[in-house]
C-alpha atoms as a PDB file:
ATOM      1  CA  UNK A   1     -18.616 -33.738 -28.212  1.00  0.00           C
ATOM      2  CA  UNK A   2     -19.562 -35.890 -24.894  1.00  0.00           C
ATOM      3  CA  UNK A   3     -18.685 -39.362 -23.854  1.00  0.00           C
ATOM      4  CA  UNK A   4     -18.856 -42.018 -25.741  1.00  0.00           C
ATOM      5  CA  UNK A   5     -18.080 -40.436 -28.291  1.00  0.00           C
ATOM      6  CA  UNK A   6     -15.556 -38.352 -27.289  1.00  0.00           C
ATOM      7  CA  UNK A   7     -14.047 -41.598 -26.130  1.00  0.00           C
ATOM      8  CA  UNK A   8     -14.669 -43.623 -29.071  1.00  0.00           C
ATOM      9  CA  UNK A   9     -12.723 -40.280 -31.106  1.00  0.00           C
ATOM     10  CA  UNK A  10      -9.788 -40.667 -29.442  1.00  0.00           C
ATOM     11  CA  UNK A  11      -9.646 -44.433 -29.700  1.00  0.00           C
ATOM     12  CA  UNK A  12     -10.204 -44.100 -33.629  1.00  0.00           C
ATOM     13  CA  UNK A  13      -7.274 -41.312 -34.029  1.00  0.00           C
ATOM     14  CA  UNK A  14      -5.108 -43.459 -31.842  1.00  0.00           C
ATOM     15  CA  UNK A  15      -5.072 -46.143 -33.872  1.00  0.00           C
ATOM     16  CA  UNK A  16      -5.027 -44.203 -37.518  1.00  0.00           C
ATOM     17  CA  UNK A  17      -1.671 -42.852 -36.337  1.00  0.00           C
ATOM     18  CA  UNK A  18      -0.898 -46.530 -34.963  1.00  0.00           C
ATOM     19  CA  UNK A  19      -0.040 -45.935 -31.483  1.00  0.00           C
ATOM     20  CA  UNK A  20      -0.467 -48.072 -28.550  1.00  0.00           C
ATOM     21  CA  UNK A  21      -2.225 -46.952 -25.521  1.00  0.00           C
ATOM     22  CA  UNK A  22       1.060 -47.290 -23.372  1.00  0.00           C
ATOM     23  CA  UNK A  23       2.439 -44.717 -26.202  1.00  0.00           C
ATOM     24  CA  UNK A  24       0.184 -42.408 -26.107  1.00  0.00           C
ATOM     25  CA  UNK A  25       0.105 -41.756 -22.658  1.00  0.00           C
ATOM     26  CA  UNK A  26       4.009 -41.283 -22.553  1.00  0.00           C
ATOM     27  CA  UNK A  27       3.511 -38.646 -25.147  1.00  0.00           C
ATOM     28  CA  UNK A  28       0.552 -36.863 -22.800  1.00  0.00           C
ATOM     29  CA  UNK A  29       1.964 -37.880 -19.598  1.00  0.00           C
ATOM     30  CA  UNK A  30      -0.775 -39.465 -18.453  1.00  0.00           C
ATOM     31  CA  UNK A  31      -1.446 -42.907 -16.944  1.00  0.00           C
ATOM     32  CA  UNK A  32      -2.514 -46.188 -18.898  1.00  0.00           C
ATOM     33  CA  UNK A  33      -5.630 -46.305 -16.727  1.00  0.00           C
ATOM     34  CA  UNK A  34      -7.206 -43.251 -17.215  1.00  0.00           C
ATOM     35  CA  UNK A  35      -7.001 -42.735 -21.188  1.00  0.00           C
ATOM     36  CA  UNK A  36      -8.549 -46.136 -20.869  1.00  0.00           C
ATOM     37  CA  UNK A  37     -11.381 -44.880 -18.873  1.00  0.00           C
ATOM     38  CA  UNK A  38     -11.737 -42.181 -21.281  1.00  0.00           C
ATOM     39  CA  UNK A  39     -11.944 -43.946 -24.538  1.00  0.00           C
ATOM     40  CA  UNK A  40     -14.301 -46.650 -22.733  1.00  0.00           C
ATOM     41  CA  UNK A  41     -16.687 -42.965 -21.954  1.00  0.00           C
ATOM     42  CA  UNK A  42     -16.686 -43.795 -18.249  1.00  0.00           C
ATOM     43  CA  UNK A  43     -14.813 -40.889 -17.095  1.00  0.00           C
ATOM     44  CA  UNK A  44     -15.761 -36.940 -18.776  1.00  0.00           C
ATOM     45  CA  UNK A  45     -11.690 -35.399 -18.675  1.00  0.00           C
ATOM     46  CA  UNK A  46     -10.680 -31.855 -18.228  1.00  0.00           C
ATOM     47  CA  UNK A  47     -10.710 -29.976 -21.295  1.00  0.00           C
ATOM     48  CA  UNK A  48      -6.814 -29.116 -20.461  1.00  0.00           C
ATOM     49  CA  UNK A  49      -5.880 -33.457 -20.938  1.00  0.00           C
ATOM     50  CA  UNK A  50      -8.203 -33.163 -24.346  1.00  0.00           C
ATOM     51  CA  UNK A  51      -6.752 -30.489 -25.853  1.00  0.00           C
ATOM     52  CA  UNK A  52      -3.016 -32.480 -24.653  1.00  0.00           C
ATOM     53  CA  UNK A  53      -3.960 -35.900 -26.287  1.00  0.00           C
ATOM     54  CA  UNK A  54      -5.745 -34.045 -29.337  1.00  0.00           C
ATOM     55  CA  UNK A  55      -2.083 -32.256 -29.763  1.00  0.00           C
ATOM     56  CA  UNK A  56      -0.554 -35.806 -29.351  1.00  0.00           C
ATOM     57  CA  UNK A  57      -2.852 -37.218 -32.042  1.00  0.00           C
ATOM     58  CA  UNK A  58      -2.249 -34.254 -34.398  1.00  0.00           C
ATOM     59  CA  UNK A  59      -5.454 -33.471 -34.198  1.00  0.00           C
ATOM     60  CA  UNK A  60      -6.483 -29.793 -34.901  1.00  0.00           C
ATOM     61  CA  UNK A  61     -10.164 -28.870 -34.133  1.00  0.00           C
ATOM     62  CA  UNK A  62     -11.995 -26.314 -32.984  1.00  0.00           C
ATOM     63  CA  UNK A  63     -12.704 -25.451 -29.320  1.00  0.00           C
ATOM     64  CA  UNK A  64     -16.017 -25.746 -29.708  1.00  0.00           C
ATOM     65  CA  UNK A  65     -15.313 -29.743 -30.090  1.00  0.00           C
ATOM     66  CA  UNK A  66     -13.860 -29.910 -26.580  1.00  0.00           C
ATOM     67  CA  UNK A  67     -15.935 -30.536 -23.679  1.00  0.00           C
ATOM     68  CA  UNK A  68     -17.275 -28.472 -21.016  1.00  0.00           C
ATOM     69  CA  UNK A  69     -19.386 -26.438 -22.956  1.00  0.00           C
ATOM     70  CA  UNK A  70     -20.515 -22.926 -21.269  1.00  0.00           C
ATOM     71  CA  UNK A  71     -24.333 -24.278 -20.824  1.00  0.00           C
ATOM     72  CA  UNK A  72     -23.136 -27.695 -18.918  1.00  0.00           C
ATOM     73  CA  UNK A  73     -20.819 -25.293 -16.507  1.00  0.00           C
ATOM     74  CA  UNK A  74     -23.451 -23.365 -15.925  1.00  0.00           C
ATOM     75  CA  UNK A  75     -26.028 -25.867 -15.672  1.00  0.00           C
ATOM     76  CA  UNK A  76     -23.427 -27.515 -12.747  1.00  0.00           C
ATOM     77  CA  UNK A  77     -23.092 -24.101 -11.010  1.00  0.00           C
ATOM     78  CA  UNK A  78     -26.879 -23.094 -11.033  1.00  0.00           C
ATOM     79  CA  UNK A  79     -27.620 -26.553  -9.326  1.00  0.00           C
ATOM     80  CA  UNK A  80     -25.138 -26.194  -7.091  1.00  0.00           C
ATOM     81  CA  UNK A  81     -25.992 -22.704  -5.725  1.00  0.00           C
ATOM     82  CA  UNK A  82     -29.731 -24.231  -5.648  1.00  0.00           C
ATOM     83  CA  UNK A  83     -28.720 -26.504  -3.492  1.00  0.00           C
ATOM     84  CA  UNK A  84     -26.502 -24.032  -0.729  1.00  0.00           C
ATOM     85  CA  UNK A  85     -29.826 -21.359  -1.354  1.00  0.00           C
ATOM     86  CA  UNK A  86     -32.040 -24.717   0.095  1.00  0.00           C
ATOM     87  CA  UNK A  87     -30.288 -25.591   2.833  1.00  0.00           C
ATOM     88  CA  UNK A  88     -29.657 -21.794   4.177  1.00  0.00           C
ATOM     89  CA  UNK A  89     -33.758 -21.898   4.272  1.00  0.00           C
ATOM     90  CA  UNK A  90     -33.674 -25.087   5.436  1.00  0.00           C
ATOM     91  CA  UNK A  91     -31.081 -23.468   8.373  1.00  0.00           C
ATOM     92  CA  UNK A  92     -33.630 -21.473   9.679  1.00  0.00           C
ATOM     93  CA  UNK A  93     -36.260 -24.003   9.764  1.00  0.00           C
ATOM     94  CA  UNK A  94     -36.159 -25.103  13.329  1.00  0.00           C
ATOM     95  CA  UNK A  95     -39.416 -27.246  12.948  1.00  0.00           C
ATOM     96  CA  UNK A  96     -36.685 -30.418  12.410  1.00  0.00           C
ATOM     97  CA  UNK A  97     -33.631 -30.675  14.341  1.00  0.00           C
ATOM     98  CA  UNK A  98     -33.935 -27.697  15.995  1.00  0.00           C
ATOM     99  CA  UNK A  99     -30.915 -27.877  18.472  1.00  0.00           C
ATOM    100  CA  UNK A 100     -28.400 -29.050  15.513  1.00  0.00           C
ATOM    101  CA  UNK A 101     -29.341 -25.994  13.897  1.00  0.00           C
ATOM    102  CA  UNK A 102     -29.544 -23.776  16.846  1.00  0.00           C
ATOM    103  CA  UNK A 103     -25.934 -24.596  17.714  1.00  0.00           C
ATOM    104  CA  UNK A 104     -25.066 -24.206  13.490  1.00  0.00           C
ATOM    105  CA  UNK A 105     -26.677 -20.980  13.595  1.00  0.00           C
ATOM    106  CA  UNK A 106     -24.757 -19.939  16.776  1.00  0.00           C
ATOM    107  CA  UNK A 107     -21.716 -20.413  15.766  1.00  0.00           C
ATOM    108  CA  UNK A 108     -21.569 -18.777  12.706  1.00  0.00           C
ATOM    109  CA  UNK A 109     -22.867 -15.653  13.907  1.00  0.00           C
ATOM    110  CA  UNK A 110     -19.828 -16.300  16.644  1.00  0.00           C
ATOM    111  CA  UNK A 111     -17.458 -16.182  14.293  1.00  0.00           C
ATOM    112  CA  UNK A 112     -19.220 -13.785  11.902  1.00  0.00           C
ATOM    113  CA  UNK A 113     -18.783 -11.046  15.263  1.00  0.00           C
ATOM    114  CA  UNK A 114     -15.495 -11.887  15.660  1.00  0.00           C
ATOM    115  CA  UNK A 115     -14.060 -12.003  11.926  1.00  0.00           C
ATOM    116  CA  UNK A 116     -16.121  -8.110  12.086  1.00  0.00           C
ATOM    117  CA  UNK A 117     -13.889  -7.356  15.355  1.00  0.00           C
ATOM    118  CA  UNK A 118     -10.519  -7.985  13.903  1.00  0.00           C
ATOM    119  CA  UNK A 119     -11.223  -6.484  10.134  1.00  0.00           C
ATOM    120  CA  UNK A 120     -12.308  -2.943  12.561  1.00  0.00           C
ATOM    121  CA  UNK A 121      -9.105  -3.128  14.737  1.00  0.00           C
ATOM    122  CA  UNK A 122      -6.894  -3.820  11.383  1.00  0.00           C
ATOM    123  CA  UNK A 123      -8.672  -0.838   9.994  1.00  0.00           C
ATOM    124  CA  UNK A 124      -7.831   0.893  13.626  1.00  0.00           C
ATOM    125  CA  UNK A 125      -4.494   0.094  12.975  1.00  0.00           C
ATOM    126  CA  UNK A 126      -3.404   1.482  10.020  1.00  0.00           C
ATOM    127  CA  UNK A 127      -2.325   5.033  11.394  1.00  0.00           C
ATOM    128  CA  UNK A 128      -2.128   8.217  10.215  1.00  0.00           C
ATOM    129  CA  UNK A 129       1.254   7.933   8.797  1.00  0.00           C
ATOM    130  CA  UNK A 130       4.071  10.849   8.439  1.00  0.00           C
ATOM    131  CA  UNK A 131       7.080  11.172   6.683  1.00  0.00           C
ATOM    132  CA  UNK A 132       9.948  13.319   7.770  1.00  0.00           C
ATOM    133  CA  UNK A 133      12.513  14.104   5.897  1.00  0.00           C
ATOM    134  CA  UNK A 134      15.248  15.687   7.748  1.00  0.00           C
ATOM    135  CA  UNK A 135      17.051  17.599   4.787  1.00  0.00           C
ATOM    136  CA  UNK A 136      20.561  16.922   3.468  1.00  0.00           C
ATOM    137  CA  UNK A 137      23.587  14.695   5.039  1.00  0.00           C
ATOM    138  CA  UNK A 138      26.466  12.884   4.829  1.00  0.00           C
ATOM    139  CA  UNK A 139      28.564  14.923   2.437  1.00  0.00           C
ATOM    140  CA  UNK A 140      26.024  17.283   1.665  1.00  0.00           C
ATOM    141  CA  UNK A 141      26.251  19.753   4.453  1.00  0.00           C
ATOM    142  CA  UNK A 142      23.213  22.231   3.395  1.00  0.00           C
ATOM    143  CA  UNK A 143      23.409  26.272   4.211  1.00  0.00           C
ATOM    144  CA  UNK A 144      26.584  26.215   6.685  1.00  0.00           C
ATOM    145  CA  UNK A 145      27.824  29.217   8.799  1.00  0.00           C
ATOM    146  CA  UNK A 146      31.549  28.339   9.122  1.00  0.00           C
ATOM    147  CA  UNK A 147      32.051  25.923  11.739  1.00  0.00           C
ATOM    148  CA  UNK A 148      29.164  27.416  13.411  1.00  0.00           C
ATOM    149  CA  UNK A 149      26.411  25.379  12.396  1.00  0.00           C
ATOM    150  CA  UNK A 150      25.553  23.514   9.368  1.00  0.00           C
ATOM    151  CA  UNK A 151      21.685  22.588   8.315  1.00  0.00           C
ATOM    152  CA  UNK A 152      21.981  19.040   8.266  1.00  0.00           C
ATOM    153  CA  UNK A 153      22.698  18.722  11.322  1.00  0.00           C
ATOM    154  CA  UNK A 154      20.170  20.691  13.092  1.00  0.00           C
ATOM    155  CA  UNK A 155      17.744  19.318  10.662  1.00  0.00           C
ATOM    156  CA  UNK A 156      18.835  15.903  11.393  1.00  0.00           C
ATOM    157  CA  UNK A 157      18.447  16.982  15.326  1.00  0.00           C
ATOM    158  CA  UNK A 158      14.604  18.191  15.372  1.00  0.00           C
ATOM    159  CA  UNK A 159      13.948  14.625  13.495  1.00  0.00           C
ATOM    160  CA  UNK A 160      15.225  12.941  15.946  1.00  0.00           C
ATOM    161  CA  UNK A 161      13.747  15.389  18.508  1.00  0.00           C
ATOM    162  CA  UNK A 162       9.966  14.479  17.085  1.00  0.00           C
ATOM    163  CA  UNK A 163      10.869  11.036  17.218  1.00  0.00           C
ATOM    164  CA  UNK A 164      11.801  11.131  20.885  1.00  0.00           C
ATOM    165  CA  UNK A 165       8.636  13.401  21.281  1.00  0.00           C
ATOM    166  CA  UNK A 166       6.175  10.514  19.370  1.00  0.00           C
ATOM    167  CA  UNK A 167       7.630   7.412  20.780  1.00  0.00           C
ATOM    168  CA  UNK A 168       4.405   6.702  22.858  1.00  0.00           C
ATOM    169  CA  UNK A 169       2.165   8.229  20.334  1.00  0.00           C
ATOM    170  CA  UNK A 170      -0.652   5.974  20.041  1.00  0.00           C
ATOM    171  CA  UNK A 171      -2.746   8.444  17.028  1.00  0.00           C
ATOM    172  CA  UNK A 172      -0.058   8.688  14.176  1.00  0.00           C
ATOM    173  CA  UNK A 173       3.054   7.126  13.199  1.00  0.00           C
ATOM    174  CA  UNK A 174       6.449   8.955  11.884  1.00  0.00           C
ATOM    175  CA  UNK A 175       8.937   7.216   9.022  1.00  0.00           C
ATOM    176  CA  UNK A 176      12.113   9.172   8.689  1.00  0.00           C
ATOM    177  CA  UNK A 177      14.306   9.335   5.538  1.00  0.00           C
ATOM    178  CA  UNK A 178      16.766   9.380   7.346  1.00  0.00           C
ATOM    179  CA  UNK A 179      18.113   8.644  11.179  1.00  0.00           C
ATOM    180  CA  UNK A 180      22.137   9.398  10.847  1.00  0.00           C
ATOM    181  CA  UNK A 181      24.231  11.118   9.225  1.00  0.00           C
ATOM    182  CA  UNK A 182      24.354   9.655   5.886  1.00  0.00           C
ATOM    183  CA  UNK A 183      23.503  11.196   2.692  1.00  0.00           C
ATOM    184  CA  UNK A 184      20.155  10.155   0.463  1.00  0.00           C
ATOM    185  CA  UNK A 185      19.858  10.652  -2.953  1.00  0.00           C
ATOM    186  CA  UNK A 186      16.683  12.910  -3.649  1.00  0.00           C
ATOM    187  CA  UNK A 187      14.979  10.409  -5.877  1.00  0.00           C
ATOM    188  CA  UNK A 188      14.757   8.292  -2.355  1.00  0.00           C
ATOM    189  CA  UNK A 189      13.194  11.118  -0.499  1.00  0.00           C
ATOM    190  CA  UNK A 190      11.207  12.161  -3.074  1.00  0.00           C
ATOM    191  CA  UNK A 191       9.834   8.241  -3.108  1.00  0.00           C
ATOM    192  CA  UNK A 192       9.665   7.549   0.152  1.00  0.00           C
ATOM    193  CA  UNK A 193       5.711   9.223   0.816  1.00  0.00           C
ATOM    194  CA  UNK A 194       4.793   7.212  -2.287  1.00  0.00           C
ATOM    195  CA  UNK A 195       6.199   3.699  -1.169  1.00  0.00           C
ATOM    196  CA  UNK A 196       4.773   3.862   2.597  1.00  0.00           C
ATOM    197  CA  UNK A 197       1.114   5.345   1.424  1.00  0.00           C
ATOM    198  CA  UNK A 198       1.929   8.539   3.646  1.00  0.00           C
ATOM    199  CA  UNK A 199      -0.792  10.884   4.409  1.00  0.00           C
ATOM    200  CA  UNK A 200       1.849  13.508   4.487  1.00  0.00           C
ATOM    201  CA  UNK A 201       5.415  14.353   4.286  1.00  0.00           C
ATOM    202  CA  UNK A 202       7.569  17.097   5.516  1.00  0.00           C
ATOM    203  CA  UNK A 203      10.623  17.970   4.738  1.00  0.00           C
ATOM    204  CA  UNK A 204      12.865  19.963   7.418  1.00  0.00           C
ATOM    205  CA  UNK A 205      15.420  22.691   6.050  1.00  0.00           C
ATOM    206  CA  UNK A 206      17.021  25.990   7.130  1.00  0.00           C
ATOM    207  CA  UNK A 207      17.214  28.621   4.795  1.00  0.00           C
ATOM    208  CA  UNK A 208      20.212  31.452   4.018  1.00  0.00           C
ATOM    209  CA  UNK A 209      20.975  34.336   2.091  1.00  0.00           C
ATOM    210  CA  UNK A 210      23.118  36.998   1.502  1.00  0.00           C
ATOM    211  CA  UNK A 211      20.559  39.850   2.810  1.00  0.00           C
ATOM    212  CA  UNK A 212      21.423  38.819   6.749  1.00  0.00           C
ATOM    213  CA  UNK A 213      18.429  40.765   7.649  1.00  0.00           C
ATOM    214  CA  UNK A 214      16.307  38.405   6.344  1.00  0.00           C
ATOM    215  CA  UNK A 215      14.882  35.876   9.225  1.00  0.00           C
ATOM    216  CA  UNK A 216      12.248  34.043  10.150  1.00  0.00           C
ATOM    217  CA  UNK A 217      10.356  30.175   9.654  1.00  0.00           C
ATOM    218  CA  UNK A 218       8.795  29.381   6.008  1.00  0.00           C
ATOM    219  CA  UNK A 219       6.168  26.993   5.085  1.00  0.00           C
ATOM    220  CA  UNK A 220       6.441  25.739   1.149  1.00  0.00           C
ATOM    221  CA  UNK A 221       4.343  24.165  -0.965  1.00  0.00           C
ATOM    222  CA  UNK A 222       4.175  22.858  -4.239  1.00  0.00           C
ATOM    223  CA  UNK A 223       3.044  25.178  -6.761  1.00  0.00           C
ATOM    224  CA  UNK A 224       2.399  22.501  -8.927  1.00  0.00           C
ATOM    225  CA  UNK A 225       0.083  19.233  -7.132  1.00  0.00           C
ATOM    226  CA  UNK A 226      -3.048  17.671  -6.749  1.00  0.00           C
ATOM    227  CA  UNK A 227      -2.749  17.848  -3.150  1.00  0.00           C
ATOM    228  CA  UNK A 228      -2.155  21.982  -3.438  1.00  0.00           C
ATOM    229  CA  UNK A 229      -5.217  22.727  -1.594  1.00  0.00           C
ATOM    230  CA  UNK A 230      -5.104  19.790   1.450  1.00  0.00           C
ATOM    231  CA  UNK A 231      -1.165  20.900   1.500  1.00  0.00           C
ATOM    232  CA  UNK A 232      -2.571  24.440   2.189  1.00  0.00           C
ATOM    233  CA  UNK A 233      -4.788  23.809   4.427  1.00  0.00           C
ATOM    234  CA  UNK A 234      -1.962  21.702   6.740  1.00  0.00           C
ATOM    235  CA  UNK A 235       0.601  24.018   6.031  1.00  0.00           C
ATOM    236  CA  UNK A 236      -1.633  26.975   7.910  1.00  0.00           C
ATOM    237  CA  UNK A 237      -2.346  24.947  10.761  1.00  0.00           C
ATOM    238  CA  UNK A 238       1.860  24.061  10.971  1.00  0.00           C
ATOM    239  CA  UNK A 239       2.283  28.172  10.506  1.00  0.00           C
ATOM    240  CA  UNK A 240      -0.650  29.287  13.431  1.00  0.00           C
ATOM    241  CA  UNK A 241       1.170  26.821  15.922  1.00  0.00           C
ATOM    242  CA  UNK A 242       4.588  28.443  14.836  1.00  0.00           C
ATOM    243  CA  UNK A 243       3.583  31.640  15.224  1.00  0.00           C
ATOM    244  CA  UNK A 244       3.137  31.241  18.979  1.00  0.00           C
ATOM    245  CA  UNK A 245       7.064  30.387  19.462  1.00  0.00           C
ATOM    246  CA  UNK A 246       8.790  33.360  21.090  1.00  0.00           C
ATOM    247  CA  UNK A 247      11.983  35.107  19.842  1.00  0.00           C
ATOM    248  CA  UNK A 248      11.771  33.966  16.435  1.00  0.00           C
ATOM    249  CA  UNK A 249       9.095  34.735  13.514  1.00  0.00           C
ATOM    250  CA  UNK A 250       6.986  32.955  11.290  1.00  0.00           C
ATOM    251  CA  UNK A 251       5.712  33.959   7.930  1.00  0.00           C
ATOM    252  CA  UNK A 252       2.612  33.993   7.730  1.00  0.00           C
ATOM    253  CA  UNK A 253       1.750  33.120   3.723  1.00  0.00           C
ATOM    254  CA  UNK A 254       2.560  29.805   2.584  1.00  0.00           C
ATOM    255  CA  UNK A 255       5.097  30.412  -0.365  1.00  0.00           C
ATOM    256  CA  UNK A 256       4.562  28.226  -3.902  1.00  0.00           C
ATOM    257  CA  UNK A 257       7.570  26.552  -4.913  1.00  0.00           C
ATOM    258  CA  UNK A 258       8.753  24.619  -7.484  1.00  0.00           C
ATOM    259  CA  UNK A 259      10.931  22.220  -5.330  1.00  0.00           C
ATOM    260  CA  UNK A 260      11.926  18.457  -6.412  1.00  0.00           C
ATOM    261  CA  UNK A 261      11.267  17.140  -3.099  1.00  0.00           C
ATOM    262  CA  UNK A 262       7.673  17.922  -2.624  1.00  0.00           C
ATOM    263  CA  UNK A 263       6.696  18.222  -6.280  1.00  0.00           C
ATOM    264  CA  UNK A 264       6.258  14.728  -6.702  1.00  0.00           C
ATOM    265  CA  UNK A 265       4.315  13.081  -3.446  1.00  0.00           C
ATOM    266  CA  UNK A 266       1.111  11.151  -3.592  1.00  0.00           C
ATOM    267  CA  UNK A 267      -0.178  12.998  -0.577  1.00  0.00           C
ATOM    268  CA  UNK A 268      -0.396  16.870   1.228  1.00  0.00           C
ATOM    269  CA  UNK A 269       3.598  17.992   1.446  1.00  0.00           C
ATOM    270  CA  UNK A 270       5.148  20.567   3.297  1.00  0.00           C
ATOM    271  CA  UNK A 271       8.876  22.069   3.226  1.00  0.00           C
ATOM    272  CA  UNK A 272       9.654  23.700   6.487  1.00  0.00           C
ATOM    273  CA  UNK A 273      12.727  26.217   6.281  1.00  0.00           C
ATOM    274  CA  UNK A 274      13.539  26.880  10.278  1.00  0.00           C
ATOM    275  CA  UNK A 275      14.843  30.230   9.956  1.00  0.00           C
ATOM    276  CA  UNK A 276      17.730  31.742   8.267  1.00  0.00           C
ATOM    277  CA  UNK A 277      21.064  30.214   9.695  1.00  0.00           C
ATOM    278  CA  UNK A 278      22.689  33.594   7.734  1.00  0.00           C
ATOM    279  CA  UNK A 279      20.577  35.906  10.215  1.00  0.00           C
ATOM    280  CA  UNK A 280      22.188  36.088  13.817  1.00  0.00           C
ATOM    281  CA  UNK A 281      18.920  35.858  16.063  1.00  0.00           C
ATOM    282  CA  UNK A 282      17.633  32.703  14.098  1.00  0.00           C
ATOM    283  CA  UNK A 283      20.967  30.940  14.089  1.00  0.00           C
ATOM    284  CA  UNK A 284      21.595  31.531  17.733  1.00  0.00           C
ATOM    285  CA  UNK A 285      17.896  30.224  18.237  1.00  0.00           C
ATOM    286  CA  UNK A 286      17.818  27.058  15.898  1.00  0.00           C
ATOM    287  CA  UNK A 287      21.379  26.472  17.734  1.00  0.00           C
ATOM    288  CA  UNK A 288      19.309  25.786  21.025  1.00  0.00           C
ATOM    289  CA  UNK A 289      18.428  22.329  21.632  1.00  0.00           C
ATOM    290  CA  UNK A 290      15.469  23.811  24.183  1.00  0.00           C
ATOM    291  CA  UNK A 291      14.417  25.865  21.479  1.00  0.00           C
ATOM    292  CA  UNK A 292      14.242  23.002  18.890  1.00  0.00           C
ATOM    293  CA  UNK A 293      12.627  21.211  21.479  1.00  0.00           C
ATOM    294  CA  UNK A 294       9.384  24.007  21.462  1.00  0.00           C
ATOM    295  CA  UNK A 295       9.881  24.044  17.801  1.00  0.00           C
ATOM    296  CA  UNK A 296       8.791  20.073  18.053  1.00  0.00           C
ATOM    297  CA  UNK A 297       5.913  21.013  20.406  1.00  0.00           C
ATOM    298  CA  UNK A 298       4.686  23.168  17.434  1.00  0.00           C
ATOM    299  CA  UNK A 299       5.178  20.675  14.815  1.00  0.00           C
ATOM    300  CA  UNK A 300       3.793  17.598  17.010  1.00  0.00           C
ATOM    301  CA  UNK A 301       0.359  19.652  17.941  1.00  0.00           C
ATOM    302  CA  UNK A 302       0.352  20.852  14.041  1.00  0.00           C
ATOM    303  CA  UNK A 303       0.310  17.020  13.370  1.00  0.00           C
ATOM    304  CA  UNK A 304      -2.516  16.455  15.782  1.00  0.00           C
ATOM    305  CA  UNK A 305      -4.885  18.968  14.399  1.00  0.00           C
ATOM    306  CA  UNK A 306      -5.263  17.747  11.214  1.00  0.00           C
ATOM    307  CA  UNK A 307      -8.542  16.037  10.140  1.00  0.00           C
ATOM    308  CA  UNK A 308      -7.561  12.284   9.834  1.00  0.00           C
END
């Protein structure tokens, strides 16, 4: 249905339900003005004030009776991108006003460079981006050796450590689940990669046990992930610049674990146990805030190795 008759519709079904114009339009909240410009056929409305004054007039019909049919859309559209396709080949006509279009032409290719310039450097900026979580707090002390040392706190001390160390790190940027002494729930670690879009996540532990002889620096991953291999692949690079530290050891495998922490991380994970606090040697070394200072070295060239 077009104009008139669309117009001449609405005019008939108005007055078969007896309304005036005036009470129509309070029904459709619309103005006196235009439904008279629409039952006259000079103005074509928006299917959305048909299908509103239709409703009004109780008057159930199909869609295909509303205006704006797909083939006078399109019709409008294909005209319209006629018209912008002319006038770029028009653009680059320079046979007729050649210096309006010169300067036209100038212009947009200014701003087309710059536009380029700041989508690279927002591309530039999005860093390589690392989570660390330094493991335990608050209440939850970790592996403790009497009121010798307890693991949150010299986890809590080489995070803070690496973020002394990266301050004016320009390549990669750290997020910490923690900076105090507070205690966070494991879901929020365990979420924290996800909700930043990390490209990896470390966790920072110390390890104990009842054999004292045991000793030495761990790398996990998850045995479980879709970022095993990648996780593997970091997690040798973290162990060969380990390995160089003097007067404590490394393992060199990366153990599998089934740990909550890393299990569940859209990106390469790592859990770093920093010795045993229950063997003597590592406890007195992990004690050392010069030592943890070297073990940052390792960590923060570990970082820097890996393929961005």
């Amino acid at each position: 249905m077009r104009q008139p008759e669309l117009g001449k519709k609405i005019a008939e079904l108005r007055k078969a339900k007896g309304l005036t114009q005036e009470e129509l339009v309070a029904e459709c909240n619309l103005n006196v003005r235009t439904l008279q410009r629409i039952e006259s056929g000079v103005v074509m409305p928006r299917s959305y004030t048909v299908r509103i004054i239709f409703a009004a007039l109780d008057y159930e019909d199909s869609l295909e009776n509303i205006p704006y049919n797909v083939s006078e859309i399109g019709h409008v559209y294909t005209n319209r991108l006629e018209q912008f396709y002319k006038y770029v080949l028009d653009l680059f006509n320079l046979k007729t006003n050649k210096m309006k279009k010169i300067s036209i032409l100038t212009a947009s290719s200014v701003f087309l460079v710059v536009s380029l310039f700041f989508i690279n450097a927002k591309v530039l900026a999005q860093k390589f981006t690392v989570v660390i979580d330094a493991g335990h707090g608050g209440n939850d002390f970790g592996a403790q050796i009497k009121d010798k040392a307890k693991e949150k706190d010299i986890a809590l001390s080489l995070a803070k450590l690496l973020q002394e160390k990266t301050k004016d790190n320009t390549d990669f940027k750290l997020i910490f689940t923690r900076d105090s002494d507070v205690f966070v729930r494991i879901d929020k670690r365990m979420n924290k990669p996800n909700e930043v879009k990390a490209d990896l996540f470390i966790s920072i532990h110390m390890n104990s046990n009842t054999n004292k002889e045991l000793s030495g620096i761990e790398c996990y991953t998850a045995k479980l992930s879709d970022y095993k291999t990648k996780s593997e692949h970091i997690g040798r690079l973290f162990i060969d610049e380990l390995k160089q530290l003097d007067e404590i050891k490394t393992q060199d495998s990366i153990i599998h674990a089934d740990l909550a922490v890393i299990n569940y991380c859209q990106c390469p994970a790592l859990l770093l146990n920093i010795g045993y606090l229950t063997n003597s040697n590592d406890l007195a070394y992990v004690s050392n805030v010069h030592n943890q200072r070297l073990i940052c070295d390792k960590i923060f060239k570990a970082i820097t190795k890996i393929e961005k």
